[in-house]
PDB file of N, CA and C in Angstrom:
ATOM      1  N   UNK A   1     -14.162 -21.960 -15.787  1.00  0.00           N
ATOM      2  CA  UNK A   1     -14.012 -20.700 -15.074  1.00  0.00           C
ATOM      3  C   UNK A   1     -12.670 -20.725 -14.360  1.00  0.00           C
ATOM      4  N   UNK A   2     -12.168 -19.187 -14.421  1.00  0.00           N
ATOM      5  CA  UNK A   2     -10.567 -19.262 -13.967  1.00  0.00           C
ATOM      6  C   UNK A   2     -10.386 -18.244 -13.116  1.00  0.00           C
ATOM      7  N   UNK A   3      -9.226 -18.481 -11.820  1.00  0.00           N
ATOM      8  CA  UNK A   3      -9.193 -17.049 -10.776  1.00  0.00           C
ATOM      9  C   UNK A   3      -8.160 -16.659 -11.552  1.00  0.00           C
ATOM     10  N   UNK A   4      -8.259 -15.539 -11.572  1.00  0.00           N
ATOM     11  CA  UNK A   4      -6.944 -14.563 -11.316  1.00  0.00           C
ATOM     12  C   UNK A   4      -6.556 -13.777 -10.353  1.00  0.00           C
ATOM     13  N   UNK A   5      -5.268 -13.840  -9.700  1.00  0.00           N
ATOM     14  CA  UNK A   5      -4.885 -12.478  -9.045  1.00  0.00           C
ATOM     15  C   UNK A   5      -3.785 -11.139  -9.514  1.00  0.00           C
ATOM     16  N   UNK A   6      -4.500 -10.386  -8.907  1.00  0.00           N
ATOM     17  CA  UNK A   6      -3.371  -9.043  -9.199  1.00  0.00           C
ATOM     18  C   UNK A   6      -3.115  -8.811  -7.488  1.00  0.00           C
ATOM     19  N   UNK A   7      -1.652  -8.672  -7.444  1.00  0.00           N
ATOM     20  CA  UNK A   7      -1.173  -8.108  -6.558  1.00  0.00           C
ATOM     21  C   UNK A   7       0.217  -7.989  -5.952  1.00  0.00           C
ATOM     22  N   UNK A   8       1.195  -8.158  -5.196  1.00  0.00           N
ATOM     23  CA  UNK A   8       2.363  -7.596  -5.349  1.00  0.00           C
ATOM     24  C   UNK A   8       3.192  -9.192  -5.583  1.00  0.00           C
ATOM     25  N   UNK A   9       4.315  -9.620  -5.287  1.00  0.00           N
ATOM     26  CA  UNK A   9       4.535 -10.942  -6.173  1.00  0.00           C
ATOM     27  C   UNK A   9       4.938 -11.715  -5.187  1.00  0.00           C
ATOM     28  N   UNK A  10       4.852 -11.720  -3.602  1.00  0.00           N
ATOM     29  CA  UNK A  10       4.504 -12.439  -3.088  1.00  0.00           C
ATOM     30  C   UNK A  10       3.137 -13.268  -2.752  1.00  0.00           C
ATOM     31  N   UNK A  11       1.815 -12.010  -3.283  1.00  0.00           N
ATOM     32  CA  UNK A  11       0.940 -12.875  -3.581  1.00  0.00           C
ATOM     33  C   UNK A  11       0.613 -13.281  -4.643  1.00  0.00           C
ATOM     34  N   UNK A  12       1.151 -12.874  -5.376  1.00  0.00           N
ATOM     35  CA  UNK A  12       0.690 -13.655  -7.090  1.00  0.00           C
ATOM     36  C   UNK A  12       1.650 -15.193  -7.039  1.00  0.00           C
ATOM     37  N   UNK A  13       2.707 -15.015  -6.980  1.00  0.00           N
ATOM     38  CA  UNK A  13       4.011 -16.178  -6.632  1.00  0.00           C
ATOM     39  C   UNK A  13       3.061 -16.963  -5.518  1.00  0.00           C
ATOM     40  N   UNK A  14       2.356 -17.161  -4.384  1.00  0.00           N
ATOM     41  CA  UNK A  14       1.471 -17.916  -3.343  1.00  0.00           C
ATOM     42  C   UNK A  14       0.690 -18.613  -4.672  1.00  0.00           C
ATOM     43  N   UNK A  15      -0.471 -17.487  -5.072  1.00  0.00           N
ATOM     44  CA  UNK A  15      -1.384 -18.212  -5.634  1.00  0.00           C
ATOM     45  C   UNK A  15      -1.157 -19.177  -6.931  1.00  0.00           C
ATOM     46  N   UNK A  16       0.460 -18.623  -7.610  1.00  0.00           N
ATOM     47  CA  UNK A  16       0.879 -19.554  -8.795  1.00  0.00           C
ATOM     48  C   UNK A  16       1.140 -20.944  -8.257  1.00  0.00           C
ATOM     49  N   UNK A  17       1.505 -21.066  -6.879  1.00  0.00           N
ATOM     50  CA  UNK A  17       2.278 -22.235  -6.672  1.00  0.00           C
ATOM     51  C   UNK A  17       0.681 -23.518  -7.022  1.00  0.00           C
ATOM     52  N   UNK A  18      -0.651 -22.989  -6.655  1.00  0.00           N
ATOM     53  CA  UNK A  18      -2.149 -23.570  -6.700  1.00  0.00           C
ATOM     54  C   UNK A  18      -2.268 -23.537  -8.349  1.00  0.00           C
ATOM     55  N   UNK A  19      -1.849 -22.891  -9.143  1.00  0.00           N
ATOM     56  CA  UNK A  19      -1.813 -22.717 -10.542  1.00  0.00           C
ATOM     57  C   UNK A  19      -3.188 -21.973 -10.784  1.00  0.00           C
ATOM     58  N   UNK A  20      -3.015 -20.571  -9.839  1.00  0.00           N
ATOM     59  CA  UNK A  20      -3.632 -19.470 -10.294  1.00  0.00           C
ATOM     60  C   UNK A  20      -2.862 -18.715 -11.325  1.00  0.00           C
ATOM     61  N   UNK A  21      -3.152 -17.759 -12.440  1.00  0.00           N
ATOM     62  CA  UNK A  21      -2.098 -16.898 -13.085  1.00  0.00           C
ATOM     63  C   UNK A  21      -2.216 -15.725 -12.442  1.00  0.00           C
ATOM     64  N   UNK A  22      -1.576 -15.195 -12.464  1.00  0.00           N
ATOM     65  CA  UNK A  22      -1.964 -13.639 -11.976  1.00  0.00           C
ATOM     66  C   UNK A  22      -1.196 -12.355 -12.456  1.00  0.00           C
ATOM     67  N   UNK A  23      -1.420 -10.970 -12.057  1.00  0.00           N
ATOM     68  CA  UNK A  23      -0.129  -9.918 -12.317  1.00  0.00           C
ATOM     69  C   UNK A  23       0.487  -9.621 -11.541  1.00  0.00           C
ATOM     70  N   UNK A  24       2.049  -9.528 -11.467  1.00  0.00           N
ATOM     71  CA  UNK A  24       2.330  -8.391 -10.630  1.00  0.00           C
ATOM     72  C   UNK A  24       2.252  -7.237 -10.559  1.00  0.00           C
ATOM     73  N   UNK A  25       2.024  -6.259  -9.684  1.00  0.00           N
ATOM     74  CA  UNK A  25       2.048  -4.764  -9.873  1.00  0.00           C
ATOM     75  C   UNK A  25       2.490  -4.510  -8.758  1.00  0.00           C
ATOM     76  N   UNK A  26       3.257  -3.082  -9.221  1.00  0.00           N
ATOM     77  CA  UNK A  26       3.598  -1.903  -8.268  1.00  0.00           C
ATOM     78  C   UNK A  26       3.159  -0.552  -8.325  1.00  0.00           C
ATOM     79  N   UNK A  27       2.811  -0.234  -9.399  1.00  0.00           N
ATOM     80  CA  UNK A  27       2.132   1.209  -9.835  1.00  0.00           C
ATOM     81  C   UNK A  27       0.508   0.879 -10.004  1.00  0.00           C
ATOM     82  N   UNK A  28       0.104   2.530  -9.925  1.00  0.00           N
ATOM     83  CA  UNK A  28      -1.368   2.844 -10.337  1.00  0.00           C
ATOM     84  C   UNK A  28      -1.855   2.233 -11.655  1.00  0.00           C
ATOM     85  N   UNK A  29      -0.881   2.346 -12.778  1.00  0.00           N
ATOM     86  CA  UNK A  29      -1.060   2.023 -13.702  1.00  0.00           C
ATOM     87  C   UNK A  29      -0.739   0.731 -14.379  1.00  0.00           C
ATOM     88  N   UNK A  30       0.232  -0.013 -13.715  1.00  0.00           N
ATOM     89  CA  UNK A  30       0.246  -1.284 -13.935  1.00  0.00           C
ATOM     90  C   UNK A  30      -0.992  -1.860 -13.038  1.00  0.00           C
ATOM     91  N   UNK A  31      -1.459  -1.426 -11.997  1.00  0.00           N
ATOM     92  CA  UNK A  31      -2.737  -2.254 -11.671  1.00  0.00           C
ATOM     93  C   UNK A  31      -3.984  -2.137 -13.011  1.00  0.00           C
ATOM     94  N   UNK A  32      -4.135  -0.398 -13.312  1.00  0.00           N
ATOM     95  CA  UNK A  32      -5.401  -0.558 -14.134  1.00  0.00           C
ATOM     96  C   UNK A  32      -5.226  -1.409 -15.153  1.00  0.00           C
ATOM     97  N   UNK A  33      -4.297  -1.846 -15.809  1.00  0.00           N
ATOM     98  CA  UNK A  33      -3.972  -2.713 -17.148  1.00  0.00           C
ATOM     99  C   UNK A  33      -4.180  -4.282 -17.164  1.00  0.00           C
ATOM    100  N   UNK A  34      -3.908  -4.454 -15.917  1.00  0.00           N
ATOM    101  CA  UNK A  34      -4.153  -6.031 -14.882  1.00  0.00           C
ATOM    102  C   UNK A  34      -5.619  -5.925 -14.859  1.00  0.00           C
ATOM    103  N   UNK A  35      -6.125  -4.942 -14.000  1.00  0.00           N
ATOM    104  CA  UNK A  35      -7.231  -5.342 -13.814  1.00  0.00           C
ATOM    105  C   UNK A  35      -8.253  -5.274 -14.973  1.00  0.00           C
ATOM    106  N   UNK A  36      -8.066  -4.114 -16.055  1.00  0.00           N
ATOM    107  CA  UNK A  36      -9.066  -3.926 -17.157  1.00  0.00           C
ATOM    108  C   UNK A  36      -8.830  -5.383 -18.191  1.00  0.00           C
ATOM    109  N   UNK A  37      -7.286  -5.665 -17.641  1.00  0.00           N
ATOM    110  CA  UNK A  37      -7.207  -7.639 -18.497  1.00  0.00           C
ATOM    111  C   UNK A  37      -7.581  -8.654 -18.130  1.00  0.00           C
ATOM    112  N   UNK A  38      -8.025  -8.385 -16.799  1.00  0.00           N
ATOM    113  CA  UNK A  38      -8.717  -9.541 -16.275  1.00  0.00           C
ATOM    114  C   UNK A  38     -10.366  -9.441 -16.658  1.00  0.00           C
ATOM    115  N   UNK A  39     -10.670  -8.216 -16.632  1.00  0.00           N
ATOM    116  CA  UNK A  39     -12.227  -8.105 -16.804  1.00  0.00           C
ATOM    117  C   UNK A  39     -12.235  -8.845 -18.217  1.00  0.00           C
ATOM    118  N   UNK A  40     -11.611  -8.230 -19.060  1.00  0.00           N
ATOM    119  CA  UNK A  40     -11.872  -8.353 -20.551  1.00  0.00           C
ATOM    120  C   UNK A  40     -11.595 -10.149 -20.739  1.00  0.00           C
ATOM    121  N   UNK A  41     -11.474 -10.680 -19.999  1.00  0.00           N
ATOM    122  CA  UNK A  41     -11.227 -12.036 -20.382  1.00  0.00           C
ATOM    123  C   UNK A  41     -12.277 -13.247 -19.738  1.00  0.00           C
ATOM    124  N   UNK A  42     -13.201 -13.391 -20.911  1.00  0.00           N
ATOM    125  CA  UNK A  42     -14.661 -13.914 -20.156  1.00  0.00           C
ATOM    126  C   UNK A  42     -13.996 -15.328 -19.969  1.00  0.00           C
ATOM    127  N   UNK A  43     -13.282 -15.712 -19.639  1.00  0.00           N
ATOM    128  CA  UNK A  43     -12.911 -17.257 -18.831  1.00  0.00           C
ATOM    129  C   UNK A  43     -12.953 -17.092 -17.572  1.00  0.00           C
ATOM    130  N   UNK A  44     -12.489 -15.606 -17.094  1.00  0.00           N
ATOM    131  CA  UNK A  44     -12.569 -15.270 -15.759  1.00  0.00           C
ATOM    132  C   UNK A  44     -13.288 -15.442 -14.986  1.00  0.00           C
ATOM    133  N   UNK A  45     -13.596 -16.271 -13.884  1.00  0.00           N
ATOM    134  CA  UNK A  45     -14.936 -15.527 -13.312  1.00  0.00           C
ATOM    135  C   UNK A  45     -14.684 -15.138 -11.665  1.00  0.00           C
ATOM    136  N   UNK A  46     -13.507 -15.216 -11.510  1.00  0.00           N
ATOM    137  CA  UNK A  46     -13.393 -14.306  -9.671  1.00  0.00           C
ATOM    138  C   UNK A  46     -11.244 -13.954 -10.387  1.00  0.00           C
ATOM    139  N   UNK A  47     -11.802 -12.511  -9.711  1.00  0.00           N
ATOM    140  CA  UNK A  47     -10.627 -12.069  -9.792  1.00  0.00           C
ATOM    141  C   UNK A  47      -9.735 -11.600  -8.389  1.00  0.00           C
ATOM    142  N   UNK A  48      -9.051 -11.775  -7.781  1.00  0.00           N
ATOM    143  CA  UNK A  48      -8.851 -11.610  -6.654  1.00  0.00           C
ATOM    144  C   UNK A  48      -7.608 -10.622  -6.499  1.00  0.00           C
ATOM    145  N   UNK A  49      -8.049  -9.556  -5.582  1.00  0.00           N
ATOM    146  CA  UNK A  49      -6.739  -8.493  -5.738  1.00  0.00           C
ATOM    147  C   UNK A  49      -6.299  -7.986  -3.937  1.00  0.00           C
ATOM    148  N   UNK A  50      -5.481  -7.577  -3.967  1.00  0.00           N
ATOM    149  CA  UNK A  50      -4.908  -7.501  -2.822  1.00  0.00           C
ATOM    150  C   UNK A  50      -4.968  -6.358  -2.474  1.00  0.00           C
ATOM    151  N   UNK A  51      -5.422  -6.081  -1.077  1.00  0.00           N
ATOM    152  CA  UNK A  51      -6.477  -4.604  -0.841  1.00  0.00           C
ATOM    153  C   UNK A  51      -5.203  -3.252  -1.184  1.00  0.00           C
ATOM    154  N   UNK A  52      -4.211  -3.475  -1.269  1.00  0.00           N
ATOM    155  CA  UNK A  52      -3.470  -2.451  -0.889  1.00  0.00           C
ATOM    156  C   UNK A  52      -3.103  -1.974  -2.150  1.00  0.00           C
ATOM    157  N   UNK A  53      -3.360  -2.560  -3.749  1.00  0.00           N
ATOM    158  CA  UNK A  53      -3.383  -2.777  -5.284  1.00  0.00           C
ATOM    159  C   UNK A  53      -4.872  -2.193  -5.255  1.00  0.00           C
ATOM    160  N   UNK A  54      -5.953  -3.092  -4.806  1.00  0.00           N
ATOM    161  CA  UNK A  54      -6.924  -2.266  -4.901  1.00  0.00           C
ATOM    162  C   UNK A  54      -7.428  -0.735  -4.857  1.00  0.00           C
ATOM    163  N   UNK A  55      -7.094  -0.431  -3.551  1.00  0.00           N
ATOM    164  CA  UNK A  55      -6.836   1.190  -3.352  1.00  0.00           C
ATOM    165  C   UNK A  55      -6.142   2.149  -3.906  1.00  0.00           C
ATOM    166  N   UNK A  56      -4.999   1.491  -4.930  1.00  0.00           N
ATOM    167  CA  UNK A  56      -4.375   2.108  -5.829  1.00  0.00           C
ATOM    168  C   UNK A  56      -5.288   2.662  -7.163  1.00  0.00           C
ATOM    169  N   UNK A  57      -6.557   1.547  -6.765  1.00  0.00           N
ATOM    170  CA  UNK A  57      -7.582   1.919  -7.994  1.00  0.00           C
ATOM    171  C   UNK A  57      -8.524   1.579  -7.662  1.00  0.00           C
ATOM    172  N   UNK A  58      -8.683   2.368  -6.406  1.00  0.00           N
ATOM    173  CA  UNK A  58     -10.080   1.994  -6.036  1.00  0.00           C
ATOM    174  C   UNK A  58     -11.532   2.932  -6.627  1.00  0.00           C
ATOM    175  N   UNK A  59     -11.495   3.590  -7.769  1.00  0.00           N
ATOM    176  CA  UNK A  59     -12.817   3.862  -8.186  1.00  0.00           C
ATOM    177  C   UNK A  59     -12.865   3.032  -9.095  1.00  0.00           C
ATOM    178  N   UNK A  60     -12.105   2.773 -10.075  1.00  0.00           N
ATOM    179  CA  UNK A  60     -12.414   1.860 -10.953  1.00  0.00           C
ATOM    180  C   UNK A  60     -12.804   0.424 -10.381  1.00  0.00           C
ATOM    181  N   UNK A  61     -12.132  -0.308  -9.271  1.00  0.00           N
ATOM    182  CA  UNK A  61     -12.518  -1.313  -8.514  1.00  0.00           C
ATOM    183  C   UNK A  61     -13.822  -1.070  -8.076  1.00  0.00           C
ATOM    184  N   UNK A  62     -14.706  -0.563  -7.324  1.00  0.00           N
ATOM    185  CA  UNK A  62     -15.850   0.288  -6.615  1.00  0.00           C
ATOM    186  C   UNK A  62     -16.915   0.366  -7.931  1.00  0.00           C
ATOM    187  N   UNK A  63     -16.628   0.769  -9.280  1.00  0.00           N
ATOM    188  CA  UNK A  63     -17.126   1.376  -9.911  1.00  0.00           C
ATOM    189  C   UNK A  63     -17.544   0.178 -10.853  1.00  0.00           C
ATOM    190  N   UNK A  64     -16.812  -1.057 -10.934  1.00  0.00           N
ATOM    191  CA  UNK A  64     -17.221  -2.423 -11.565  1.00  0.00           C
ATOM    192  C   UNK A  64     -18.110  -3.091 -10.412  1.00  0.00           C
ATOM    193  N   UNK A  65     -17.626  -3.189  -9.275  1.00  0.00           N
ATOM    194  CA  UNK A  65     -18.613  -3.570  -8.035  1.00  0.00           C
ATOM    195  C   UNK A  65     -19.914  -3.648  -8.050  1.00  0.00           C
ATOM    196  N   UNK A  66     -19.863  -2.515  -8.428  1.00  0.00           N
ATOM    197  CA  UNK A  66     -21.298  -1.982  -8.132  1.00  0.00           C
ATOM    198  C   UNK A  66     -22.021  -1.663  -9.050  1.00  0.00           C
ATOM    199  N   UNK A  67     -21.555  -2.380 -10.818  1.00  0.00           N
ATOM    200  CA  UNK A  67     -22.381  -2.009 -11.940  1.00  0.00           C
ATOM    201  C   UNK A  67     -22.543  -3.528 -12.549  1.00  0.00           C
ATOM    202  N   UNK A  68     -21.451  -4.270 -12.036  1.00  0.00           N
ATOM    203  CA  UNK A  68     -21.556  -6.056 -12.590  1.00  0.00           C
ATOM    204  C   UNK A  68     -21.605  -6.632 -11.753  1.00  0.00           C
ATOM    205  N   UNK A  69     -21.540  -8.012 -12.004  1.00  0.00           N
ATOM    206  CA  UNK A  69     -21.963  -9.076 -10.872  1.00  0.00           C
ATOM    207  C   UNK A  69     -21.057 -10.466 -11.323  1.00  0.00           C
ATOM    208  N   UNK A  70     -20.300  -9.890 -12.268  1.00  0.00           N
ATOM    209  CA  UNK A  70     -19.629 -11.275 -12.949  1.00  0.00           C
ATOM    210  C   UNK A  70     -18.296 -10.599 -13.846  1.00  0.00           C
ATOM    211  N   UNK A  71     -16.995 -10.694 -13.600  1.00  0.00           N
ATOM    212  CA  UNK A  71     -16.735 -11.746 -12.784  1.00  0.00           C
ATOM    213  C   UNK A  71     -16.649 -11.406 -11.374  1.00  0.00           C
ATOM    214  N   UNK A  72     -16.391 -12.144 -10.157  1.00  0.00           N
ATOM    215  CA  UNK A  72     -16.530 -11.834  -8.495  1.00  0.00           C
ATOM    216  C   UNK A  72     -15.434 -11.413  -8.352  1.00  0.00           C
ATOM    217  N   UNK A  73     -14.928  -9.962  -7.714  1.00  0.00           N
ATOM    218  CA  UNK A  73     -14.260  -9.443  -6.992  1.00  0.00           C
ATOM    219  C   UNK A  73     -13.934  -9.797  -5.727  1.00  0.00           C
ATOM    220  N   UNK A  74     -13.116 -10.136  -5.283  1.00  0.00           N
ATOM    221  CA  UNK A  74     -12.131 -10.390  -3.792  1.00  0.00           C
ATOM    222  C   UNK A  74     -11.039  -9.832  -3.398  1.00  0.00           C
ATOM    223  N   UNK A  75     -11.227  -8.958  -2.702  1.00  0.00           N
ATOM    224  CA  UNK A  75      -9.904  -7.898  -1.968  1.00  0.00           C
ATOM    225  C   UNK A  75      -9.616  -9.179  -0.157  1.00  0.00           C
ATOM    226  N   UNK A  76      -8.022  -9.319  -1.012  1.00  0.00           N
ATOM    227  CA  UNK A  76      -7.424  -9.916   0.153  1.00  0.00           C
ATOM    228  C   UNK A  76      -6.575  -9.446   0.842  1.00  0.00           C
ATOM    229  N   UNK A  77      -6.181  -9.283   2.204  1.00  0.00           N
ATOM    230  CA  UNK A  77      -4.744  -8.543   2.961  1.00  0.00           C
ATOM    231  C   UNK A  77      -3.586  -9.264   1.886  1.00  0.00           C
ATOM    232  N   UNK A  78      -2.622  -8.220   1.879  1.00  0.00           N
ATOM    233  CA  UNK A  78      -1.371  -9.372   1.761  1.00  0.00           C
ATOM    234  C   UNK A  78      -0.348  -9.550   2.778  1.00  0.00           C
ATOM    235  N   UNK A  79       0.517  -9.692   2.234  1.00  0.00           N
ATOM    236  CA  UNK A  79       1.796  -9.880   3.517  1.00  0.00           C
ATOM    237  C   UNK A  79       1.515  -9.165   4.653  1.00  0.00           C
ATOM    238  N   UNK A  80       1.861  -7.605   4.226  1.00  0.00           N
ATOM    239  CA  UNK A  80       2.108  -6.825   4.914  1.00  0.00           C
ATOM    240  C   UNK A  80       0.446  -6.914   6.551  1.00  0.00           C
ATOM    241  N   UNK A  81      -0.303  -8.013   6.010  1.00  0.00           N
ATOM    242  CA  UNK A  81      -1.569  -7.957   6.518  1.00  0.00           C
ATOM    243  C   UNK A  81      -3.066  -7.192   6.274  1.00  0.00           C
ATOM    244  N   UNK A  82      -3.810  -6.898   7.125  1.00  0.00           N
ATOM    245  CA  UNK A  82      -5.095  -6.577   6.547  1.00  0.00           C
ATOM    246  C   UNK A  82      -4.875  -4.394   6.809  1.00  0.00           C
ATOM    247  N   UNK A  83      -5.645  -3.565   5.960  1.00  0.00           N
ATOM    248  CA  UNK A  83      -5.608  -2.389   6.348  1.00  0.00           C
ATOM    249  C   UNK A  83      -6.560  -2.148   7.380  1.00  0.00           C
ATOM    250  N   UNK A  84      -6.143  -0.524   7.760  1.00  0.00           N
ATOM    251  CA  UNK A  84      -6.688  -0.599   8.884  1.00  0.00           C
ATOM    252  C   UNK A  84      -8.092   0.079   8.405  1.00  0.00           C
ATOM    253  N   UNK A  85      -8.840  -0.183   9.823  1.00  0.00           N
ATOM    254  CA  UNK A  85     -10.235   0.166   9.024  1.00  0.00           C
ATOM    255  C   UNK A  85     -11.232  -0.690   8.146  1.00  0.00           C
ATOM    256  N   UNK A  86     -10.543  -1.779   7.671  1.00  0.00           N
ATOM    257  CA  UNK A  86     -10.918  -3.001   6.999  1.00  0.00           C
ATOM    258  C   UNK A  86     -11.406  -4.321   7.813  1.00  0.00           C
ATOM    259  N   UNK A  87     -12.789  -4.694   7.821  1.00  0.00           N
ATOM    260  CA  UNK A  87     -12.868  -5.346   8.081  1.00  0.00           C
ATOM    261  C   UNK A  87     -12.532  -6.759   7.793  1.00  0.00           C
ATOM    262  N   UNK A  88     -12.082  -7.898   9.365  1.00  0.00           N
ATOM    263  CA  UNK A  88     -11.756  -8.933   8.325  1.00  0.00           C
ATOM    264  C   UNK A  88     -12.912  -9.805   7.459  1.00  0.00           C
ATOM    265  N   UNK A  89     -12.722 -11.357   7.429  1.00  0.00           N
ATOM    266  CA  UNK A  89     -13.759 -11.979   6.492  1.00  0.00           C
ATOM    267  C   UNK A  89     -14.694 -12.281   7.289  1.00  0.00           C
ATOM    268  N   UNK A  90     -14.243 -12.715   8.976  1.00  0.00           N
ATOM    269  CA  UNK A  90     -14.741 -13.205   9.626  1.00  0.00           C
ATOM    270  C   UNK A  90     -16.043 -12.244  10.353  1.00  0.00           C
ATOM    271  N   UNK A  91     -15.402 -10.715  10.324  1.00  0.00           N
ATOM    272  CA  UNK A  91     -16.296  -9.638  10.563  1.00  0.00           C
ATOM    273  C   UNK A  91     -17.385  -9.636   9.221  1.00  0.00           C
ATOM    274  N   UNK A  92     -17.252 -10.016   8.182  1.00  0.00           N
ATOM    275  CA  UNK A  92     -17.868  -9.539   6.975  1.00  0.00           C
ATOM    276  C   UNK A  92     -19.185 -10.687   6.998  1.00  0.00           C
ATOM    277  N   UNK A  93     -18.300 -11.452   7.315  1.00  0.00           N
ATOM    278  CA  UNK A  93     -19.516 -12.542   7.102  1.00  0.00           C
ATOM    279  C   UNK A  93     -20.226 -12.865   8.654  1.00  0.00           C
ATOM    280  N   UNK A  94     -20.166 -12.080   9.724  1.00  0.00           N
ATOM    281  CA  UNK A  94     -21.274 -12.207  10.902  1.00  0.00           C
ATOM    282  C   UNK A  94     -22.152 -11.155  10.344  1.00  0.00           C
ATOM    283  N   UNK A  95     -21.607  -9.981   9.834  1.00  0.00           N
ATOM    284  CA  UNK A  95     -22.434  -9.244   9.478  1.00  0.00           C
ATOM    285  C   UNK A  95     -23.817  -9.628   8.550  1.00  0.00           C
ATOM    286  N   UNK A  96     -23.114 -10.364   7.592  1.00  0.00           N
ATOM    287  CA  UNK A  96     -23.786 -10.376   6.015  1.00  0.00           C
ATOM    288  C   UNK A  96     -24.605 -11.597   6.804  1.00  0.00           C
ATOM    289  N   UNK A  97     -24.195 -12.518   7.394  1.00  0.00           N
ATOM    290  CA  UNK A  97     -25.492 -13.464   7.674  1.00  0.00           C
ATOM    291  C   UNK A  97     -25.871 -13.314   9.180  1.00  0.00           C
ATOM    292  N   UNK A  98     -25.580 -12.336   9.742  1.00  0.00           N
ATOM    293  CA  UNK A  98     -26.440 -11.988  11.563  1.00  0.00           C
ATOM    294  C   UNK A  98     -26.400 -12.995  12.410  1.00  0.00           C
ATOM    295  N   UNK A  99     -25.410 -13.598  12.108  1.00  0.00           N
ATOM    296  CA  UNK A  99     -24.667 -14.853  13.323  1.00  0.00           C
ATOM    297  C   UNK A  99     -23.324 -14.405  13.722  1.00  0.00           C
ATOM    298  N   UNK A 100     -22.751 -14.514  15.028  1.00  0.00           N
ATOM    299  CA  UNK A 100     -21.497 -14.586  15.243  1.00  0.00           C
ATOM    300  C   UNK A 100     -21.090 -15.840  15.300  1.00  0.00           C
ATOM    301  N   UNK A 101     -19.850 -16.034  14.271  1.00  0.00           N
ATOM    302  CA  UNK A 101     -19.002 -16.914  13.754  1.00  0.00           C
ATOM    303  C   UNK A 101     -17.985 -17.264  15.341  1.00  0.00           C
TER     304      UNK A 101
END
Protein backbone atom coordinates (compact mmCIF):
# COMPACT_ATOMS: atom_id res chain seq x y z
CA UNK A 1 0.00 0.00 0.00
CA UNK A 2 1.18 3.51 -1.19
CA UNK A 3 0.38 7.41 -0.11
CA UNK A 4 0.02 9.76 -2.53
CA UNK A 5 -0.22 13.46 -2.44
CA UNK A 6 -1.79 16.10 -4.61
CA UNK A 7 -1.08 19.50 -3.82
CA UNK A 8 0.86 22.64 -4.59
CA UNK A 9 4.82 21.72 -4.85
CA UNK A 10 5.87 22.74 -1.75
CA UNK A 11 3.84 20.05 -0.42
CA UNK A 12 4.32 17.40 -2.82
CA UNK A 13 8.40 18.38 -2.88
CA UNK A 14 7.97 17.86 1.57
CA UNK A 15 6.34 14.61 1.09
CA UNK A 16 8.90 13.41 -1.90
CA UNK A 17 11.79 14.11 0.28
CA UNK A 18 9.86 10.69 2.73
CA UNK A 19 9.51 9.07 -0.86
CA UNK A 20 5.87 9.81 -1.17
CA UNK A 21 5.01 10.44 -5.12
CA UNK A 22 2.63 12.90 -5.60
CA UNK A 23 1.07 15.77 -8.18
CA UNK A 24 1.52 19.07 -8.51
CA UNK A 25 -1.39 21.25 -9.24
CA UNK A 26 -2.54 24.65 -9.77
CA UNK A 27 -5.81 24.47 -11.65
CA UNK A 28 -9.35 22.89 -11.19
CA UNK A 29 -8.47 20.65 -13.70
CA UNK A 30 -5.13 19.57 -13.12
CA UNK A 31 -6.41 18.59 -9.61
CA UNK A 32 -9.40 16.39 -11.12
CA UNK A 33 -6.79 14.34 -13.29
CA UNK A 34 -4.47 13.83 -10.05
CA UNK A 35 -7.04 12.95 -8.13
CA UNK A 36 -9.26 10.60 -10.59
CA UNK A 37 -5.22 8.98 -10.99
CA UNK A 38 -4.83 8.38 -7.77
CA UNK A 39 -8.23 6.68 -7.25
CA UNK A 40 -7.74 4.54 -10.32
CA UNK A 41 -4.56 3.10 -8.98
CA UNK A 42 -5.43 0.16 -6.54
CA UNK A 43 -1.79 0.25 -4.89
CA UNK A 44 -3.10 3.33 -3.37
CA UNK A 45 -4.52 3.20 -0.26
CA UNK A 46 -4.47 6.94 1.50
CA UNK A 47 -4.31 9.73 -0.70
CA UNK A 48 -3.54 12.92 0.86
CA UNK A 49 -4.49 16.39 -0.58
CA UNK A 50 -4.07 19.76 0.57
CA UNK A 51 -7.31 21.50 1.68
CA UNK A 52 -6.93 24.43 -0.53
CA UNK A 53 -6.56 21.71 -3.98
CA UNK A 54 -9.29 20.05 -2.33
CA UNK A 55 -11.85 22.84 -2.52
CA UNK A 56 -10.86 23.35 -5.95
CA UNK A 57 -12.81 20.01 -6.22
CA UNK A 58 -14.55 19.69 -3.59
CA UNK A 59 -17.73 17.72 -4.88
CA UNK A 60 -15.91 15.28 -6.47
CA UNK A 61 -13.65 14.99 -3.19
CA UNK A 62 -17.08 14.93 -0.85
CA UNK A 63 -18.69 12.77 -3.39
CA UNK A 64 -15.88 9.73 -3.15
CA UNK A 65 -16.00 10.37 0.76
CA UNK A 66 -18.96 9.51 1.22
CA UNK A 67 -19.60 6.58 -1.37
CA UNK A 68 -16.01 4.57 -0.62
CA UNK A 69 -14.04 3.76 2.16
CA UNK A 70 -10.82 2.79 0.36
CA UNK A 71 -8.55 4.40 -0.58
CA UNK A 72 -8.42 7.03 2.82
CA UNK A 73 -8.73 10.56 2.07
CA UNK A 74 -6.67 13.26 4.10
CA UNK A 75 -7.09 17.01 3.60
CA UNK A 76 -3.97 18.72 5.04
CA UNK A 77 -3.28 22.74 5.57
CA UNK A 78 -0.40 23.65 3.47
CA UNK A 79 2.05 26.36 3.71
CA UNK A 80 -0.06 28.98 3.47
CA UNK A 81 -1.67 27.10 6.82
CA UNK A 82 -5.04 25.69 7.82
CA UNK A 83 -8.51 27.46 6.20
CA UNK A 84 -10.61 29.25 7.99
CA UNK A 85 -13.54 27.57 9.34
CA UNK A 86 -11.58 24.29 9.28
CA UNK A 87 -11.14 22.51 11.95
CA UNK A 88 -7.72 21.44 13.10
CA UNK A 89 -6.73 17.53 13.73
CA UNK A 90 -6.51 18.15 17.17
CA UNK A 91 -10.23 19.63 17.17
CA UNK A 92 -11.29 16.60 14.92
CA UNK A 93 -10.13 14.09 16.96
CA UNK A 94 -11.61 15.45 20.65
CA UNK A 95 -14.57 15.45 18.81
CA UNK A 96 -14.56 11.98 17.07
CA UNK A 97 -13.41 10.30 20.39
CA UNK A 98 -15.20 12.81 23.34
CA UNK A 99 -11.91 13.43 25.14
CA UNK A 100 -10.05 16.64 25.19
CA UNK A 101 -6.62 16.05 23.85
Amino acid sequence: MRYFIIGDEDAVLGFGLVGVAGAVVQTQTQAQEAFSTSLEQSDIGIVIITERVADLIRPQVDRFIFTRNFPLIVEIPDRQGPLSGKPGIREMVNQAIGIKL
